[in-house]
PDB file of N, CA and C in Angstrom:
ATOM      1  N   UNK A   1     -52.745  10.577  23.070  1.00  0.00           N
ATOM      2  CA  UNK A   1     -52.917  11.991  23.307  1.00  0.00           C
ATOM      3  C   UNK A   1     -52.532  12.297  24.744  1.00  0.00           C
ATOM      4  N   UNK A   2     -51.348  13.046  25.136  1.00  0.00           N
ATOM      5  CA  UNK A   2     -51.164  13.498  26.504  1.00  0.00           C
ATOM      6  C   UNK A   2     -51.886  14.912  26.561  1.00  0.00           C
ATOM      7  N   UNK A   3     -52.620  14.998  26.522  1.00  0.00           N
ATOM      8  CA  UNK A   3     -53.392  16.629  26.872  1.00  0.00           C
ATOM      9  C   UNK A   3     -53.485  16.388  28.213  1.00  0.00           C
ATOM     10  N   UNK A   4     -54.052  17.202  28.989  1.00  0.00           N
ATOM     11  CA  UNK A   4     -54.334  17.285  30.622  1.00  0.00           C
ATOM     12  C   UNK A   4     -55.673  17.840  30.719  1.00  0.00           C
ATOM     13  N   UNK A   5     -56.582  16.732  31.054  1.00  0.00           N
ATOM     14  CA  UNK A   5     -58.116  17.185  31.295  1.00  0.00           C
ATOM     15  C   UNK A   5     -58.183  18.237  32.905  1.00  0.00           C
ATOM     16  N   UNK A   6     -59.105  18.375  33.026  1.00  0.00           N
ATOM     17  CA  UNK A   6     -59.612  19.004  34.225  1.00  0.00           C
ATOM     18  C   UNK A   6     -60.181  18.069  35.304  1.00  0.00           C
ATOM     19  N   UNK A   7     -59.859  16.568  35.322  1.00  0.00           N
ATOM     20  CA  UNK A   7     -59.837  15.518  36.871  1.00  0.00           C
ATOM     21  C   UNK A   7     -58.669  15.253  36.805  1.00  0.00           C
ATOM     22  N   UNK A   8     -57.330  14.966  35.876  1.00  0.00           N
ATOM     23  CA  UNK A   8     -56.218  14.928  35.977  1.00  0.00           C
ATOM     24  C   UNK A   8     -54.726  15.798  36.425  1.00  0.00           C
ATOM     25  N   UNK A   9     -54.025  15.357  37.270  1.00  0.00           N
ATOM     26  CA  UNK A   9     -53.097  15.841  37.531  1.00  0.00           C
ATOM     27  C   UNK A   9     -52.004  15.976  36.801  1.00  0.00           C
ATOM     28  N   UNK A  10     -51.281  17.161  36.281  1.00  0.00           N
ATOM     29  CA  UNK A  10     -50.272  17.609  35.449  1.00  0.00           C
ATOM     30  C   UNK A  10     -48.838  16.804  35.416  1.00  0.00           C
ATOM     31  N   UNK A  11     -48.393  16.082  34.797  1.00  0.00           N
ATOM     32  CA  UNK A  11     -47.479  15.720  35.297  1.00  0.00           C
ATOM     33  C   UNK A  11     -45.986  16.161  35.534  1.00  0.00           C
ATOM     34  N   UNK A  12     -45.237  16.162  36.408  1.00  0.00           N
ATOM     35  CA  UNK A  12     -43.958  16.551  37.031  1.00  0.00           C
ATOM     36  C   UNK A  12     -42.794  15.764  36.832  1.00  0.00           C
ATOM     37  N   UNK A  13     -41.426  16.687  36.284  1.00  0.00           N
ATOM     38  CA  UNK A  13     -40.394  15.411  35.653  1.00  0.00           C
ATOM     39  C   UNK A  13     -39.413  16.631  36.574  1.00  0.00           C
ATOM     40  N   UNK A  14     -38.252  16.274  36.890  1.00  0.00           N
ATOM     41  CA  UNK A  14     -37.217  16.441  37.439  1.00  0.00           C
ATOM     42  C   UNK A  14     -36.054  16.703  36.584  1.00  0.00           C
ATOM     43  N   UNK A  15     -35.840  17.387  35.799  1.00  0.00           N
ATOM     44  CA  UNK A  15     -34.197  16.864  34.502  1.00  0.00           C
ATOM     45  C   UNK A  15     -33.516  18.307  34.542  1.00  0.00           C
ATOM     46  N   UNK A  16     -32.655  17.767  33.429  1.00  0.00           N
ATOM     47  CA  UNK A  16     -31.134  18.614  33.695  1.00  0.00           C
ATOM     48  C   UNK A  16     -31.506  19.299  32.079  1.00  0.00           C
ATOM     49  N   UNK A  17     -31.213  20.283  32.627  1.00  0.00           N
ATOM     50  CA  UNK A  17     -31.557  21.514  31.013  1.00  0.00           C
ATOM     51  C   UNK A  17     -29.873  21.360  30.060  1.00  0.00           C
ATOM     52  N   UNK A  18     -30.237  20.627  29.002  1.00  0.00           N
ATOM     53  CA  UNK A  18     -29.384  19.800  27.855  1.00  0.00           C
ATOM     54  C   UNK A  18     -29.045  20.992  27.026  1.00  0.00           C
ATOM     55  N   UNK A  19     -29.873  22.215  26.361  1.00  0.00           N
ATOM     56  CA  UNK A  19     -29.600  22.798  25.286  1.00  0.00           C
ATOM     57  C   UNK A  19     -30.414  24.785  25.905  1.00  0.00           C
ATOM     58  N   UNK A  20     -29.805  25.455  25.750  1.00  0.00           N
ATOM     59  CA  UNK A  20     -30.363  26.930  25.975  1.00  0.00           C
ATOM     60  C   UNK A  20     -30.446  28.309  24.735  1.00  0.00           C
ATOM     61  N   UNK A  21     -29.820  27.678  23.450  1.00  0.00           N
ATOM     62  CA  UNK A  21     -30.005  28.470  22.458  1.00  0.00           C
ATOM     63  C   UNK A  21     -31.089  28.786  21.976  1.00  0.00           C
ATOM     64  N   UNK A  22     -32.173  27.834  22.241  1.00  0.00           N
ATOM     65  CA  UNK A  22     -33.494  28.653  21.840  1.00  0.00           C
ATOM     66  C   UNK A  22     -34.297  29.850  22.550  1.00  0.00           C
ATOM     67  N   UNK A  23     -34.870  31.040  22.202  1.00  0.00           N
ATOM     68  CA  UNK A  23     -35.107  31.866  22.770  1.00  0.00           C
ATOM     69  C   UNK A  23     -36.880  31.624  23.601  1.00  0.00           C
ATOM     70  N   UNK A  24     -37.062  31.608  24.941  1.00  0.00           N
ATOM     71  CA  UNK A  24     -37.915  31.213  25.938  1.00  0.00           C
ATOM     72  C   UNK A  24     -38.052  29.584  25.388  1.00  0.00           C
ATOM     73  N   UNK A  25     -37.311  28.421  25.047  1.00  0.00           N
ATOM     74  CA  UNK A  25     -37.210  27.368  24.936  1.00  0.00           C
ATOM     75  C   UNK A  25     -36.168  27.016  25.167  1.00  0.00           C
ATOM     76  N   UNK A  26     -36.122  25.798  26.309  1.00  0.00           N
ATOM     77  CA  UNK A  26     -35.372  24.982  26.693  1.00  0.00           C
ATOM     78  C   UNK A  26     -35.329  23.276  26.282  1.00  0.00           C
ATOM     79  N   UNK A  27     -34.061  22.432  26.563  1.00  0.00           N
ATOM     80  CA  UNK A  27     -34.515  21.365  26.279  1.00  0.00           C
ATOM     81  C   UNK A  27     -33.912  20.655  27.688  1.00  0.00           C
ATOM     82  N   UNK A  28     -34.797  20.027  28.176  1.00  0.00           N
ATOM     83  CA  UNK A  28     -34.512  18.937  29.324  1.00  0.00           C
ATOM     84  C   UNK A  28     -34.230  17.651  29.258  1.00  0.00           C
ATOM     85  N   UNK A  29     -33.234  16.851  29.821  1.00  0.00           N
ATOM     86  CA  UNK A  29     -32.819  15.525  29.097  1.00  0.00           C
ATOM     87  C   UNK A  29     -33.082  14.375  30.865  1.00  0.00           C
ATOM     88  N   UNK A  30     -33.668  13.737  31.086  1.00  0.00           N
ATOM     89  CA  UNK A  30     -34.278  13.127  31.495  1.00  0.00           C
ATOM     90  C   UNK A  30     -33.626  11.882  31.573  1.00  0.00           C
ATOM     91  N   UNK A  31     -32.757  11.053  32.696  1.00  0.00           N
ATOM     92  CA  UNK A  31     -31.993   9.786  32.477  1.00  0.00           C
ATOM     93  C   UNK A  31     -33.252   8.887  33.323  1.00  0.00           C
ATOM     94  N   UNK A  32     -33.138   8.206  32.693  1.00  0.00           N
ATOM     95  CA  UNK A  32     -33.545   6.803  33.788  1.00  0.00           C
ATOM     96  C   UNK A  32     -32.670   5.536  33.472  1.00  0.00           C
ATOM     97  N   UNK A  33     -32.673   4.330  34.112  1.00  0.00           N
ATOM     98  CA  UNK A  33     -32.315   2.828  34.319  1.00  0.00           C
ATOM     99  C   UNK A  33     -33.668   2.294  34.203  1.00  0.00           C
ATOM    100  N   UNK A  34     -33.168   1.351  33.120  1.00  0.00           N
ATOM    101  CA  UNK A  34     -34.569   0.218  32.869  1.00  0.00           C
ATOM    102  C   UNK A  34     -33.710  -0.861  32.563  1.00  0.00           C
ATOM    103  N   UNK A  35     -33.993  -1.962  33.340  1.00  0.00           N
ATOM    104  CA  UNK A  35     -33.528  -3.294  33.607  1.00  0.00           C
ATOM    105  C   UNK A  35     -33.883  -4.057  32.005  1.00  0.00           C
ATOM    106  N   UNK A  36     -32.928  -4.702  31.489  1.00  0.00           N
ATOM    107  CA  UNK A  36     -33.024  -5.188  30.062  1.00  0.00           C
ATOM    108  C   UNK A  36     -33.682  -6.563  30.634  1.00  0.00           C
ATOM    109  N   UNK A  37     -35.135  -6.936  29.587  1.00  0.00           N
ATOM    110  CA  UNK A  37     -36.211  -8.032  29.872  1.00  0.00           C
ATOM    111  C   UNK A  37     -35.406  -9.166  30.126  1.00  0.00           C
ATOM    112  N   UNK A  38     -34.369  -9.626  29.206  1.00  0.00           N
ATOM    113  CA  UNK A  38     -33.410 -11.038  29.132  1.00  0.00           C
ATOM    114  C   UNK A  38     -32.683 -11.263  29.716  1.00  0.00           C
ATOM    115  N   UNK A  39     -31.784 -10.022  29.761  1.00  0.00           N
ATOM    116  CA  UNK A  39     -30.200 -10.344  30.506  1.00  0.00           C
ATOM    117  C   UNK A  39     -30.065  -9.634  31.722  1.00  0.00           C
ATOM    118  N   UNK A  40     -31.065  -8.915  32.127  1.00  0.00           N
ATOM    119  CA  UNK A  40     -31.021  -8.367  33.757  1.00  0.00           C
ATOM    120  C   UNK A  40     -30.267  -7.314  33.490  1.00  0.00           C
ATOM    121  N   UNK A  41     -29.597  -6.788  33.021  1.00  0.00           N
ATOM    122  CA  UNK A  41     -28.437  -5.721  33.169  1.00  0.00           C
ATOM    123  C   UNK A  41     -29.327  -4.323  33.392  1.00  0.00           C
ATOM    124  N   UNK A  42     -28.768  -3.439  34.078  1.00  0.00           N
ATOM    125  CA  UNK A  42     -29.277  -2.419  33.640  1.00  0.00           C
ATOM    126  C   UNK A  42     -29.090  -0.682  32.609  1.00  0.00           C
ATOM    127  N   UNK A  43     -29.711  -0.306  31.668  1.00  0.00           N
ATOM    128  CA  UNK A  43     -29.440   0.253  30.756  1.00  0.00           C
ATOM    129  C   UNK A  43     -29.354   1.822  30.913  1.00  0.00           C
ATOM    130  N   UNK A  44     -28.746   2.695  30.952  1.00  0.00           N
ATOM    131  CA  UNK A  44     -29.087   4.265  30.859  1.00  0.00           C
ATOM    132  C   UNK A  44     -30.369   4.662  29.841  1.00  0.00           C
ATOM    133  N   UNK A  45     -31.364   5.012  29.843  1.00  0.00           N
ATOM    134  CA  UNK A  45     -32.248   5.593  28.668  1.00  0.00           C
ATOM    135  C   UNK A  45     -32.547   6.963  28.656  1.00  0.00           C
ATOM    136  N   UNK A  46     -32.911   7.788  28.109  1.00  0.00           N
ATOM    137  CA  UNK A  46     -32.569   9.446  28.221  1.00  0.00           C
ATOM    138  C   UNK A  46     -33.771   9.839  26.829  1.00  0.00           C
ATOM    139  N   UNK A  47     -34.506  10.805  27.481  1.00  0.00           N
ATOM    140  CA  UNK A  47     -35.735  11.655  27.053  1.00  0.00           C
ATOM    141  C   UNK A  47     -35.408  12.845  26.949  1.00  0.00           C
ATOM    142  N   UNK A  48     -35.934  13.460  25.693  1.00  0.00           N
ATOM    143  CA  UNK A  48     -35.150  15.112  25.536  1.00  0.00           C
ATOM    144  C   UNK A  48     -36.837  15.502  25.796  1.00  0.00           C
ATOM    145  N   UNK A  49     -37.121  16.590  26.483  1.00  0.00           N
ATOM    146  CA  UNK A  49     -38.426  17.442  26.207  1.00  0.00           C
ATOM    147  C   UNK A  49     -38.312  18.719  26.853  1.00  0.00           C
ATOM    148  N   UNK A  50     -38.951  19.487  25.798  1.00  0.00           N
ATOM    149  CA  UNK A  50     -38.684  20.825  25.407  1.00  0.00           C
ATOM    150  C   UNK A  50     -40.070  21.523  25.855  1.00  0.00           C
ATOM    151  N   UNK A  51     -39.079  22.452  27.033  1.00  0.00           N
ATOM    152  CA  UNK A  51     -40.482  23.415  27.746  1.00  0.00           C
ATOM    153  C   UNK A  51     -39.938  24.618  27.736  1.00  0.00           C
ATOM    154  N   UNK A  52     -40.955  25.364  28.302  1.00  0.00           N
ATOM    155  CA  UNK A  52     -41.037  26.586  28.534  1.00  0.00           C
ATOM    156  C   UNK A  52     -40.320  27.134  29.017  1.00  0.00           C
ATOM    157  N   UNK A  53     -39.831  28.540  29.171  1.00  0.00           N
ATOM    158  CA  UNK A  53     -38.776  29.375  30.097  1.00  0.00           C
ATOM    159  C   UNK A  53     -38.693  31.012  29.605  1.00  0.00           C
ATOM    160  N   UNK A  54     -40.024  31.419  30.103  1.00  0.00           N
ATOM    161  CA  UNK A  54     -40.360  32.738  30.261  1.00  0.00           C
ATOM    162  C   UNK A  54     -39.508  33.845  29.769  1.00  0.00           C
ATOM    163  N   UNK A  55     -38.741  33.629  30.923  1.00  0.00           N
ATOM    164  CA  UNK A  55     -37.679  34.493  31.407  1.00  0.00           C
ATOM    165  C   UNK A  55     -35.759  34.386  30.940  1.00  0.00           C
ATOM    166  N   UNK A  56     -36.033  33.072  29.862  1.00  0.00           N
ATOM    167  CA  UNK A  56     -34.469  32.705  29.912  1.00  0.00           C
ATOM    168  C   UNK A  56     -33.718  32.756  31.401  1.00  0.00           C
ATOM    169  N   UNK A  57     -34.151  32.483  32.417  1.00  0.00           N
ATOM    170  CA  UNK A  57     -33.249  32.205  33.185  1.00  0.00           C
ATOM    171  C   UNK A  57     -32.675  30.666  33.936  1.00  0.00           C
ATOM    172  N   UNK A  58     -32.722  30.058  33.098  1.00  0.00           N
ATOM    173  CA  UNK A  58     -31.986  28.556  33.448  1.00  0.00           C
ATOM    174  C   UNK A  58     -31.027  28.510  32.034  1.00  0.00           C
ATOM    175  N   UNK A  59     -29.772  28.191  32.360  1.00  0.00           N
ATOM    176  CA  UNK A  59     -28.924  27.375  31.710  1.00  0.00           C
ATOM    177  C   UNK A  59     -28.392  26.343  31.478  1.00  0.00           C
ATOM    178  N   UNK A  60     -27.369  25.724  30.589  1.00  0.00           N
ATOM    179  CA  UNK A  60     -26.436  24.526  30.924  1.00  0.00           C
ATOM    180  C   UNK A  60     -26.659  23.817  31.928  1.00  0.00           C
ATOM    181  N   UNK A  61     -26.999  22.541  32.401  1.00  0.00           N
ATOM    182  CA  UNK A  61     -26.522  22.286  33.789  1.00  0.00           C
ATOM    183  C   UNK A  61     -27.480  22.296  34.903  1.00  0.00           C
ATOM    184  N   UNK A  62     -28.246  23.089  34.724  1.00  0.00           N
ATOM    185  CA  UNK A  62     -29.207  23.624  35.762  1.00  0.00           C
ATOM    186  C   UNK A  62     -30.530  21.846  36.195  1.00  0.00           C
ATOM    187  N   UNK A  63     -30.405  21.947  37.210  1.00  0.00           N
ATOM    188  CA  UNK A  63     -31.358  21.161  37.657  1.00  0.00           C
ATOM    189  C   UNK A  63     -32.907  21.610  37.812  1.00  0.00           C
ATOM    190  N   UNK A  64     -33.770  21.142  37.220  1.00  0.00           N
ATOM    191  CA  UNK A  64     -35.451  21.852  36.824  1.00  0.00           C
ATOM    192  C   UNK A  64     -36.482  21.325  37.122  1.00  0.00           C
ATOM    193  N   UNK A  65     -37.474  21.347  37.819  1.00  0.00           N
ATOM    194  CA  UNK A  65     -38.839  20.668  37.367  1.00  0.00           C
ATOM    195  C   UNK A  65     -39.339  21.590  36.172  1.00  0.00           C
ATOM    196  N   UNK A  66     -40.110  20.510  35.939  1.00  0.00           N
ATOM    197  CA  UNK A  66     -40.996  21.152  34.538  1.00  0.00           C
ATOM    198  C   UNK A  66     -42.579  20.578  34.948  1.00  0.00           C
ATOM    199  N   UNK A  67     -43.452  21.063  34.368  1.00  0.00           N
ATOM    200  CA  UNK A  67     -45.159  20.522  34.931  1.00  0.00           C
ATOM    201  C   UNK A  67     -45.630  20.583  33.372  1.00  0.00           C
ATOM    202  N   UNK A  68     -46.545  20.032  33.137  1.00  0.00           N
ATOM    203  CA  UNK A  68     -47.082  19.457  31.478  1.00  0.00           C
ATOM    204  C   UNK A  68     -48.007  20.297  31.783  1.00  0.00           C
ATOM    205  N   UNK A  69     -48.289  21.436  30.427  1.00  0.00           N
ATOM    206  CA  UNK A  69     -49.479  22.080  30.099  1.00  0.00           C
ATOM    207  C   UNK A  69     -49.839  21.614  28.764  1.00  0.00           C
ATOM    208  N   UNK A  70     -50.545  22.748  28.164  1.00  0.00           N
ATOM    209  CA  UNK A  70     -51.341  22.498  27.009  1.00  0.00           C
ATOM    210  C   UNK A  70     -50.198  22.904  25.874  1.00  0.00           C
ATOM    211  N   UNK A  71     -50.925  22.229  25.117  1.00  0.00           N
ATOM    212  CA  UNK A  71     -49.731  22.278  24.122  1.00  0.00           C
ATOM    213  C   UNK A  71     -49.029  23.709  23.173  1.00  0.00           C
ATOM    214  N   UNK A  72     -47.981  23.837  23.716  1.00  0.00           N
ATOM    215  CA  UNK A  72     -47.326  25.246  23.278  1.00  0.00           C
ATOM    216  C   UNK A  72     -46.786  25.765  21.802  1.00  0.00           C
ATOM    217  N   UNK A  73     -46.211  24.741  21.145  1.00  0.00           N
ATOM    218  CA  UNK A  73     -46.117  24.721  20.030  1.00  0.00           C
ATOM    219  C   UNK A  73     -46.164  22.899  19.120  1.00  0.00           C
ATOM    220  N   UNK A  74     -45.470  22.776  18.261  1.00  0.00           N
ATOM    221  CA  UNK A  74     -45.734  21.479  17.846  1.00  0.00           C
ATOM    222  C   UNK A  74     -44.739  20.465  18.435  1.00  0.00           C
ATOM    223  N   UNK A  75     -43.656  20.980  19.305  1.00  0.00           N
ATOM    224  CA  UNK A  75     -43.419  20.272  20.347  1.00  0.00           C
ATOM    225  C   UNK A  75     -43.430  20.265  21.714  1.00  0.00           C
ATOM    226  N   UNK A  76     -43.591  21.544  21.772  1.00  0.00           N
ATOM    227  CA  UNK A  76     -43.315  22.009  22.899  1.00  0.00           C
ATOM    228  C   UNK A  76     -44.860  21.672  23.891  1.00  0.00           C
ATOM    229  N   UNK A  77     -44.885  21.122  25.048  1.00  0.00           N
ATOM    230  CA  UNK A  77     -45.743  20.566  26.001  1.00  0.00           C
ATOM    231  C   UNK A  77     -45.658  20.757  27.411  1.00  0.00           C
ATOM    232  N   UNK A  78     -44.463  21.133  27.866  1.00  0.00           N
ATOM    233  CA  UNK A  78     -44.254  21.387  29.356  1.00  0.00           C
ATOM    234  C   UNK A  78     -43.699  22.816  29.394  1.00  0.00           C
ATOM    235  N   UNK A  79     -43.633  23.058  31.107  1.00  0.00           N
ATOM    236  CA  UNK A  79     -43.412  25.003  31.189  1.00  0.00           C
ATOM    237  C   UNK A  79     -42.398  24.481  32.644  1.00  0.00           C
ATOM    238  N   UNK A  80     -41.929  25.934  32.923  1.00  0.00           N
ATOM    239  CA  UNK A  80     -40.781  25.670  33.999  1.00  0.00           C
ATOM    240  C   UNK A  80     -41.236  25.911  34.977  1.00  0.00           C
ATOM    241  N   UNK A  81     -41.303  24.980  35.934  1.00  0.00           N
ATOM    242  CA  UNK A  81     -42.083  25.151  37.436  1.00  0.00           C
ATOM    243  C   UNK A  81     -41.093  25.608  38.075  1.00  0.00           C
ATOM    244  N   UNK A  82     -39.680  24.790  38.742  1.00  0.00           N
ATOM    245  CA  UNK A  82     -39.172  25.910  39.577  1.00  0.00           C
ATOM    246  C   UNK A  82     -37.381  25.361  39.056  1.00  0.00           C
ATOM    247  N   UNK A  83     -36.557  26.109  39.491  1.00  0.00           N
ATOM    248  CA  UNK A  83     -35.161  25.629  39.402  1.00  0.00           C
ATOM    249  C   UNK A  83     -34.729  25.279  40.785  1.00  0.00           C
ATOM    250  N   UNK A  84     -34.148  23.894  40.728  1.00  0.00           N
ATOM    251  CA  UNK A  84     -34.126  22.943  41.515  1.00  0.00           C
ATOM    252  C   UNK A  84     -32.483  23.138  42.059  1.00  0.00           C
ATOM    253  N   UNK A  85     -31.835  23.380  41.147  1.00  0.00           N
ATOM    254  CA  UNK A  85     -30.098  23.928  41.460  1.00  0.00           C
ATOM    255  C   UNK A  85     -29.737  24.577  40.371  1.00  0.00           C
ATOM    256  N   UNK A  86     -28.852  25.322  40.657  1.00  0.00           N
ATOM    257  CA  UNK A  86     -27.974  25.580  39.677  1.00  0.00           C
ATOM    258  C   UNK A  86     -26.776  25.321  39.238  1.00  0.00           C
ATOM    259  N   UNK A  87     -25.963  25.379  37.996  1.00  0.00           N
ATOM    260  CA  UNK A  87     -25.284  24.597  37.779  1.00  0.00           C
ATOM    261  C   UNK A  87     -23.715  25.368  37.995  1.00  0.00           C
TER     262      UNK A  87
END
């Protein structure tokens, strides 16, 4: 369960807004590198999560924080804290 109690801090992701056709829903795609256990190499891995956006004003491209609230719909879990660049 990721809910966010009231001693816990919200958590904060950094990503690039992937998809804008949904109306006040966005989707954010999230890269990281995780070192493979065996062969050392390291791998691209990529998280889609879908937050909030009031206002429709982020698009394509756009660089975002997002902050985790309560849960918005049956996927939806995070809201748009600020736009970080634009694209």
């Amino acid at each position: 369960m990721n809910t966010v109690t009231a001693t816990q801090k919200p958590k904060t992701y950094r990503c690039v807004v992937s998809s804008d056709k949904m109306m006040k829903t966005r989707v954010g795609t999230l890269e990281r590198l995780v070192k493979h256990p065996l062969l050392g190499k390291y791998q691209r891995k990529t998280t889609k999560y879908m937050f909030h956006d009031e206002t429709n004003s982020t698009k394509i491209g756009d660089v975002v924080e997002i902050v985790q609230t309560r849960p918005l719909s049956a996927r939806k879990r995070f809201s748009l804290y600020a736009v970080v660049e634009k694209a």
